[in-house]
PDB file of N, CA and C in Angstrom:
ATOM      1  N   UNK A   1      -0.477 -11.568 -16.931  1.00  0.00           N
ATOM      2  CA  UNK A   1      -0.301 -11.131 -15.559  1.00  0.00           C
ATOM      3  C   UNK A   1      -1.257  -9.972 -15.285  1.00  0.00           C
ATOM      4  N   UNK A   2      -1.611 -10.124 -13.897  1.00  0.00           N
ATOM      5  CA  UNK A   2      -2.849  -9.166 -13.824  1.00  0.00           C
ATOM      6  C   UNK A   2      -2.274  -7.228 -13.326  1.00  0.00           C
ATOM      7  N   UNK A   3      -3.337  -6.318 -12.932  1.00  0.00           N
ATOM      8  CA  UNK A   3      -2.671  -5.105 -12.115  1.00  0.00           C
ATOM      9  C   UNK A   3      -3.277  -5.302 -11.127  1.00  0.00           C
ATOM     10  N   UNK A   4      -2.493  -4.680 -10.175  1.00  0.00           N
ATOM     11  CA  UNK A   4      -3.240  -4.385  -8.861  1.00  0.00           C
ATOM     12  C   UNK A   4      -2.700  -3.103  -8.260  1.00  0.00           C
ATOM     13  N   UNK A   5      -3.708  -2.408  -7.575  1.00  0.00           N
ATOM     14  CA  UNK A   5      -3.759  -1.229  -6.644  1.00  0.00           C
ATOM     15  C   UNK A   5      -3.362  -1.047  -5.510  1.00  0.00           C
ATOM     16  N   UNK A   6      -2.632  -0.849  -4.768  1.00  0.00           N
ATOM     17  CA  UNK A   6      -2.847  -0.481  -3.339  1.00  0.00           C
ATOM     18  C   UNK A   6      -3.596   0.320  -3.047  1.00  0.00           C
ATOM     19  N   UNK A   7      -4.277   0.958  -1.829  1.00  0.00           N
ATOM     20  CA  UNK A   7      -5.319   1.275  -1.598  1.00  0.00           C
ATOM     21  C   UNK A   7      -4.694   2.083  -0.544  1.00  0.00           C
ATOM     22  N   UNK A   8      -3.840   2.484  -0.279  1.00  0.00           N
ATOM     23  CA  UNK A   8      -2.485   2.724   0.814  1.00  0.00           C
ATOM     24  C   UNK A   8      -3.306   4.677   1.052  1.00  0.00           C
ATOM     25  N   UNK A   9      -3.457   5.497   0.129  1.00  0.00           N
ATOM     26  CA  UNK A   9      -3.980   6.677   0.537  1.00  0.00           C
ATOM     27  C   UNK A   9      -5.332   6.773   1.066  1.00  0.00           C
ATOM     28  N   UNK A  10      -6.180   5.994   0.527  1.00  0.00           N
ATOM     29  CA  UNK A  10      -7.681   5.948   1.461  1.00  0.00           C
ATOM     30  C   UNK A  10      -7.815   5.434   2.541  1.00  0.00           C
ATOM     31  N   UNK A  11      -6.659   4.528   2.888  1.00  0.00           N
ATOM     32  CA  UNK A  11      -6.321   3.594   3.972  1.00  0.00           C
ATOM     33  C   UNK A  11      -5.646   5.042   5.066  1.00  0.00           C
ATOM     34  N   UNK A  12      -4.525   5.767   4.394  1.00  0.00           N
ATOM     35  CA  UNK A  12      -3.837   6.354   5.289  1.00  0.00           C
ATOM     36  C   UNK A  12      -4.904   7.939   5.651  1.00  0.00           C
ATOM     37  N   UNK A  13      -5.667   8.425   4.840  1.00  0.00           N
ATOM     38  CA  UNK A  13      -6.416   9.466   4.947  1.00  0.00           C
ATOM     39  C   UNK A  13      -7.666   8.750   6.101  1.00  0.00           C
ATOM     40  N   UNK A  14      -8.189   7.692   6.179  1.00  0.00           N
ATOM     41  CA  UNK A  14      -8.716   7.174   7.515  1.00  0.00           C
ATOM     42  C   UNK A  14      -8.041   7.294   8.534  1.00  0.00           C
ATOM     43  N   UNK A  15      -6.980   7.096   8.536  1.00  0.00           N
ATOM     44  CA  UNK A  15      -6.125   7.602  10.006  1.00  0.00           C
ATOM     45  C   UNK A  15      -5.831   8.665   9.734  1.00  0.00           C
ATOM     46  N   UNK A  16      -5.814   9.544   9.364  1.00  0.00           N
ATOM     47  CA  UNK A  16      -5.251  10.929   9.037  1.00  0.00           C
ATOM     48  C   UNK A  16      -3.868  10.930   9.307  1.00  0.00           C
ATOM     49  N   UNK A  17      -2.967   9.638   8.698  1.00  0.00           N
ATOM     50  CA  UNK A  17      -1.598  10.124   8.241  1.00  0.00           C
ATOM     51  C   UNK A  17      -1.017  10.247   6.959  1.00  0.00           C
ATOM     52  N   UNK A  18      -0.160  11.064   7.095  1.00  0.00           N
ATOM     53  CA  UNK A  18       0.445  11.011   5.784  1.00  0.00           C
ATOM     54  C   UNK A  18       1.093   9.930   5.200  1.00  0.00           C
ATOM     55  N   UNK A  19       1.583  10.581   4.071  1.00  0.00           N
ATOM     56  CA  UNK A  19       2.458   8.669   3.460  1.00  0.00           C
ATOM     57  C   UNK A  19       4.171   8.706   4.576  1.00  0.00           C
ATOM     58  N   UNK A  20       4.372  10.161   4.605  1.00  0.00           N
ATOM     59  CA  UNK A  20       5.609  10.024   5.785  1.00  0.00           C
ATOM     60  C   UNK A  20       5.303   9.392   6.934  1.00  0.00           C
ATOM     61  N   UNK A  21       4.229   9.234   7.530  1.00  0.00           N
ATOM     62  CA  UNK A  21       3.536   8.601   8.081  1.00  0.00           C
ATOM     63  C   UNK A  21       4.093   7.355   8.140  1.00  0.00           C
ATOM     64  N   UNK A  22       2.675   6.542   7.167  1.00  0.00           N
ATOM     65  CA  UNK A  22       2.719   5.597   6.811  1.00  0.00           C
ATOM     66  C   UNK A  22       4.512   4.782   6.486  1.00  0.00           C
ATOM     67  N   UNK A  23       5.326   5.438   5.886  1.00  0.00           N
ATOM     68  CA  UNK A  23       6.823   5.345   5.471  1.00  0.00           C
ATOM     69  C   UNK A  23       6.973   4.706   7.047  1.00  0.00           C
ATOM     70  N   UNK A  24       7.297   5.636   7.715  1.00  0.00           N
ATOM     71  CA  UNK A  24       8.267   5.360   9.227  1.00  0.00           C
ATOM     72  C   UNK A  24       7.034   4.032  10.028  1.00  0.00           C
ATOM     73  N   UNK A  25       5.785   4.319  10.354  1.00  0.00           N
ATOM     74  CA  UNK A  25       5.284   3.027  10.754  1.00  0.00           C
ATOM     75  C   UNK A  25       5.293   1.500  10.258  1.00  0.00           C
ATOM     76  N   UNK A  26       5.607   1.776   8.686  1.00  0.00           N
ATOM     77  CA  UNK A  26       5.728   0.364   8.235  1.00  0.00           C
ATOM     78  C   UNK A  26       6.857   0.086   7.771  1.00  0.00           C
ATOM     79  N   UNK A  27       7.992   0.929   8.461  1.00  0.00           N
ATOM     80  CA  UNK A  27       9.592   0.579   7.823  1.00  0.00           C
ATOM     81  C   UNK A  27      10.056   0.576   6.317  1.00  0.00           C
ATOM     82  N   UNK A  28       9.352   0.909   5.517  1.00  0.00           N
ATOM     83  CA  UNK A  28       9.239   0.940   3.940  1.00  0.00           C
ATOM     84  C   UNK A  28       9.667   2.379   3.511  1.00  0.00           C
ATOM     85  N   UNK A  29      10.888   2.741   3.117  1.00  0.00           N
ATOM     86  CA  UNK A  29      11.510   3.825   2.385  1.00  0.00           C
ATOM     87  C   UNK A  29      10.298   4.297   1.728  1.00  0.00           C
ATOM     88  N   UNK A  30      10.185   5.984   1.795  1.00  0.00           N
ATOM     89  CA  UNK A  30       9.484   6.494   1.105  1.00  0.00           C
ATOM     90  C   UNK A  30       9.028   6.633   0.102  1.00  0.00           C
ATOM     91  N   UNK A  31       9.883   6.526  -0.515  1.00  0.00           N
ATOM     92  CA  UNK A  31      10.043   6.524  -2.090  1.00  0.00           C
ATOM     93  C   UNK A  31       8.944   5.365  -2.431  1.00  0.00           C
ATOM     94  N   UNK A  32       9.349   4.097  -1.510  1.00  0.00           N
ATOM     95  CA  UNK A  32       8.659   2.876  -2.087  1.00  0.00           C
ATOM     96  C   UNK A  32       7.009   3.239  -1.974  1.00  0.00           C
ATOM     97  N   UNK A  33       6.950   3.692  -0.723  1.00  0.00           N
ATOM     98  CA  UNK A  33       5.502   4.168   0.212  1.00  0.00           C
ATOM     99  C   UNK A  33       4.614   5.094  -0.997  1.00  0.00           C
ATOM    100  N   UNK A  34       5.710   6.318  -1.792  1.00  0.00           N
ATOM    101  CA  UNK A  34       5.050   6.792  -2.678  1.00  0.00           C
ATOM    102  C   UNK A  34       4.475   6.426  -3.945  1.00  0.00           C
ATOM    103  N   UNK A  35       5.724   5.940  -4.290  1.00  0.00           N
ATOM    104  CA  UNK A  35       4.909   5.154  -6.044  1.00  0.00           C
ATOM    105  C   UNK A  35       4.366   3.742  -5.714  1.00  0.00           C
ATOM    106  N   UNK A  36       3.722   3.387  -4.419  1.00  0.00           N
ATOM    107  CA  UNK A  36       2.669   2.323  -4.412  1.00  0.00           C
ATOM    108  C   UNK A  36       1.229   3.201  -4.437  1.00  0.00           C
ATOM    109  N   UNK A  37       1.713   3.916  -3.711  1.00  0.00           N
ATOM    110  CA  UNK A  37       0.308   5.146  -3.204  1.00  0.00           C
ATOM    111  C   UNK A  37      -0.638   5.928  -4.777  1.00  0.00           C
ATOM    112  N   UNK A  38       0.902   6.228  -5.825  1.00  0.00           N
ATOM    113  CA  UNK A  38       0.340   7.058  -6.429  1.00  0.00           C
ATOM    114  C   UNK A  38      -0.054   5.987  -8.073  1.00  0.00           C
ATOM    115  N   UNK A  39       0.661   5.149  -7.598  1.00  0.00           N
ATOM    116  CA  UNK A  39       0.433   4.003  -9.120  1.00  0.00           C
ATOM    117  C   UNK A  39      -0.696   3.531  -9.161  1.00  0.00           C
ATOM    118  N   UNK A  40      -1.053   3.531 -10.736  1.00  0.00           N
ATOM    119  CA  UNK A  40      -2.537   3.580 -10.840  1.00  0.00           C
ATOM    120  C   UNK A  40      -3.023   2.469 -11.004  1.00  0.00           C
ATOM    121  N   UNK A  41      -2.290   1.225 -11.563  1.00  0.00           N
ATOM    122  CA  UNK A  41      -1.442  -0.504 -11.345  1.00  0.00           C
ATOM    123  C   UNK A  41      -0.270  -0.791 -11.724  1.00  0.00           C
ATOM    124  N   UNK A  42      -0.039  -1.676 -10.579  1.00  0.00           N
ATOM    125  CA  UNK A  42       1.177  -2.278 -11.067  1.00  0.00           C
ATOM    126  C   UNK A  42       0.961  -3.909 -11.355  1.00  0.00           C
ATOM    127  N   UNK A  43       2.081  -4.343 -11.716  1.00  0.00           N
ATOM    128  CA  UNK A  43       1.942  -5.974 -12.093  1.00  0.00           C
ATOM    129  C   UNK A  43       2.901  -6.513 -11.020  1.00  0.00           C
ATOM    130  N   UNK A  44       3.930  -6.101 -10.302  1.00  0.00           N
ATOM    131  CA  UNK A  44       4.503  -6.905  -9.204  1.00  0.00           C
ATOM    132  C   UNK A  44       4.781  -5.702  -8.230  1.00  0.00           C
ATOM    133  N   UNK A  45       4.358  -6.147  -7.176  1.00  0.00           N
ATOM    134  CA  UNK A  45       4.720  -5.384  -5.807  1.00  0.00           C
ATOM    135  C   UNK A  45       5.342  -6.737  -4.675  1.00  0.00           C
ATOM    136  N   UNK A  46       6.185  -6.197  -3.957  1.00  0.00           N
ATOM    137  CA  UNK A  46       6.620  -6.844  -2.753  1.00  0.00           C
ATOM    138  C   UNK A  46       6.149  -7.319  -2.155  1.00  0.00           C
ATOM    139  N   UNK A  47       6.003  -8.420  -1.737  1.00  0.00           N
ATOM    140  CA  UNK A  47       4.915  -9.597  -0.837  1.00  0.00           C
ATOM    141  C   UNK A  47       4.934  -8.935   0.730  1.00  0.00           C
ATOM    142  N   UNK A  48       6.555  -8.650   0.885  1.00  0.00           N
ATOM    143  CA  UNK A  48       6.867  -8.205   2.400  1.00  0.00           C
ATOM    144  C   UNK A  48       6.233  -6.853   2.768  1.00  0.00           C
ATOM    145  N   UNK A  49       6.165  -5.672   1.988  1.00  0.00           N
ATOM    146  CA  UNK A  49       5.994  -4.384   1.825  1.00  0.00           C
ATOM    147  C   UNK A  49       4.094  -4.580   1.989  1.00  0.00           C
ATOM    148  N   UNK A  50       3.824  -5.214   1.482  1.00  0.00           N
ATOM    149  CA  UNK A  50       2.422  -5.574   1.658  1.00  0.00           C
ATOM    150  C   UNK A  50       1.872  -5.933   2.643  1.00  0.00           C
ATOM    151  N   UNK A  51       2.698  -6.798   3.225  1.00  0.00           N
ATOM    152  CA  UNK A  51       2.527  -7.469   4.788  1.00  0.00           C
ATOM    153  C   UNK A  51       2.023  -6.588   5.510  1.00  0.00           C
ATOM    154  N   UNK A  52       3.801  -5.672   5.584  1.00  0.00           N
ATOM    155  CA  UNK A  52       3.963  -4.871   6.634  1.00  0.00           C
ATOM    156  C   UNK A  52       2.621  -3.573   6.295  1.00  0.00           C
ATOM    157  N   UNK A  53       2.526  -3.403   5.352  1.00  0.00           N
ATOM    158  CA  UNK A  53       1.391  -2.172   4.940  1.00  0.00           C
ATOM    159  C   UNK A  53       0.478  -2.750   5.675  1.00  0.00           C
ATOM    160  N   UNK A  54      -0.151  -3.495   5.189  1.00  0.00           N
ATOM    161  CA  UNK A  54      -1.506  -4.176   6.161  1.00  0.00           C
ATOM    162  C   UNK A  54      -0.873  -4.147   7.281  1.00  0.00           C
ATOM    163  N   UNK A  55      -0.193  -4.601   8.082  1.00  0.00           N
ATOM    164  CA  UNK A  55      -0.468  -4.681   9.455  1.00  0.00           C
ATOM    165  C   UNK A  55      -0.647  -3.096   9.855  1.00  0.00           C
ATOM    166  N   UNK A  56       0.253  -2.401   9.649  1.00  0.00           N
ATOM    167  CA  UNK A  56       0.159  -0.650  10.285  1.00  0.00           C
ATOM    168  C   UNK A  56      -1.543  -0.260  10.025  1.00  0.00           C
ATOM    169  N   UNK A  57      -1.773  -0.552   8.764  1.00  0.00           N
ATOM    170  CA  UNK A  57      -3.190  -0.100   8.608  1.00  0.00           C
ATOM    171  C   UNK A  57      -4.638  -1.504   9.346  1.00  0.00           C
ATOM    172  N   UNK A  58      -4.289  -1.863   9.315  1.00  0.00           N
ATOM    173  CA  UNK A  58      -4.940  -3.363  10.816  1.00  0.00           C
ATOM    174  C   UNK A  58      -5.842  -3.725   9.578  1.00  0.00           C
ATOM    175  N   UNK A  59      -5.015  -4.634   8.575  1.00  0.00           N
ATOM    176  CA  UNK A  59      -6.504  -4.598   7.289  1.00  0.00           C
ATOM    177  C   UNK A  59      -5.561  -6.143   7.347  1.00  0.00           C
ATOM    178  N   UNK A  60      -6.517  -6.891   6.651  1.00  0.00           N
ATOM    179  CA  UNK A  60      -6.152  -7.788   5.438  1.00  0.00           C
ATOM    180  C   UNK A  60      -5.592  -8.019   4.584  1.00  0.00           C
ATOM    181  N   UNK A  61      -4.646  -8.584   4.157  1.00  0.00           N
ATOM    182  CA  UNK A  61      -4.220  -8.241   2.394  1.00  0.00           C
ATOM    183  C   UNK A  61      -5.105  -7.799   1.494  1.00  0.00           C
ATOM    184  N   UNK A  62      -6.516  -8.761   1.728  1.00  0.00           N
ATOM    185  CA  UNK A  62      -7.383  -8.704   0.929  1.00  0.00           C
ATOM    186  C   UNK A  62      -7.825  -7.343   0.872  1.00  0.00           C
ATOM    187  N   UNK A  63      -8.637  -6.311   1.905  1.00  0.00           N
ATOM    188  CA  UNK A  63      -8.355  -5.293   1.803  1.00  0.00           C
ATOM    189  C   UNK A  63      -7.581  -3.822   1.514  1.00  0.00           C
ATOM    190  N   UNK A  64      -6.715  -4.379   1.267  1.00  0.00           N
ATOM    191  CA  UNK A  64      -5.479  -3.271   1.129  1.00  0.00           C
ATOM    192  C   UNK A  64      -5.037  -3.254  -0.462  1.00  0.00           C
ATOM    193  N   UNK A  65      -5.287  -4.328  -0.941  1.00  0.00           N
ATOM    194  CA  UNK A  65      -4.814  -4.923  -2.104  1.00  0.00           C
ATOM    195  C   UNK A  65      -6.303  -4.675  -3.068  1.00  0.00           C
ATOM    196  N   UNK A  66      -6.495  -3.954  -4.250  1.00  0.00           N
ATOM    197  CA  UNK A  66      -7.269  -4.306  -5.558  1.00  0.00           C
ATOM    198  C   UNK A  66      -6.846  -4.240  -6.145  1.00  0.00           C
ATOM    199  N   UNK A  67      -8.223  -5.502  -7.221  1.00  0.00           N
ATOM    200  CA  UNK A  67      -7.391  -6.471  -8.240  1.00  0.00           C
ATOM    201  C   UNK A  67      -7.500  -5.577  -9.759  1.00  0.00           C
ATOM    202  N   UNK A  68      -7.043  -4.594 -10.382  1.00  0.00           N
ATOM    203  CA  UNK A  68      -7.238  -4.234 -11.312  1.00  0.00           C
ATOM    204  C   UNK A  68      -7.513  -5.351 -12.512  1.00  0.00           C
ATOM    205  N   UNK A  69      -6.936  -6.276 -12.949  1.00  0.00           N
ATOM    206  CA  UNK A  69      -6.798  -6.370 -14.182  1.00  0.00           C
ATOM    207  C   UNK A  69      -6.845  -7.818 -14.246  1.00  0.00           C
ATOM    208  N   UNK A  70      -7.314  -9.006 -14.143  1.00  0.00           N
ATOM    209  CA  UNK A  70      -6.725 -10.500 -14.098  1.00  0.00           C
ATOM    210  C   UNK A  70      -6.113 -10.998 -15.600  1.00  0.00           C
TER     211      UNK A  70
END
């Protein structure tokens, strides 16, 4: 199984919001908002949480998402 990154702080420092920010625009508990932001990979993240991330930030999956590790 591979890692992957979110990209969620370079994404949110382009808009100049914070991850509290980011939290309340994409309905995603903070907590979750943080350890996607600060994890360096993970091997499973939320399909939905991803969605919704991309849409607030107007990206792609493909963008929002790197592939650390296949």
């Amino acid at each position: 199984m591979g890692l992957v990154r979110l990209r969620i702080r370079e994404l949110a420092r382009e808009k100049g919001w914070t991850m509290k920010d980011v939290s309340e625009r994409s309905g995603l508990v903070y907590s979750t908002v943080r350890h996607y932001a600060r994890s360096p990979g993970m091997a499973t993240v939320d399909l939905t949480a991803i969605i919704k991330l991309a849409r607030i930030f107007d990206v792609m999956v493909e963008d929002l998402v790197e592939v650390l590790e296949e």
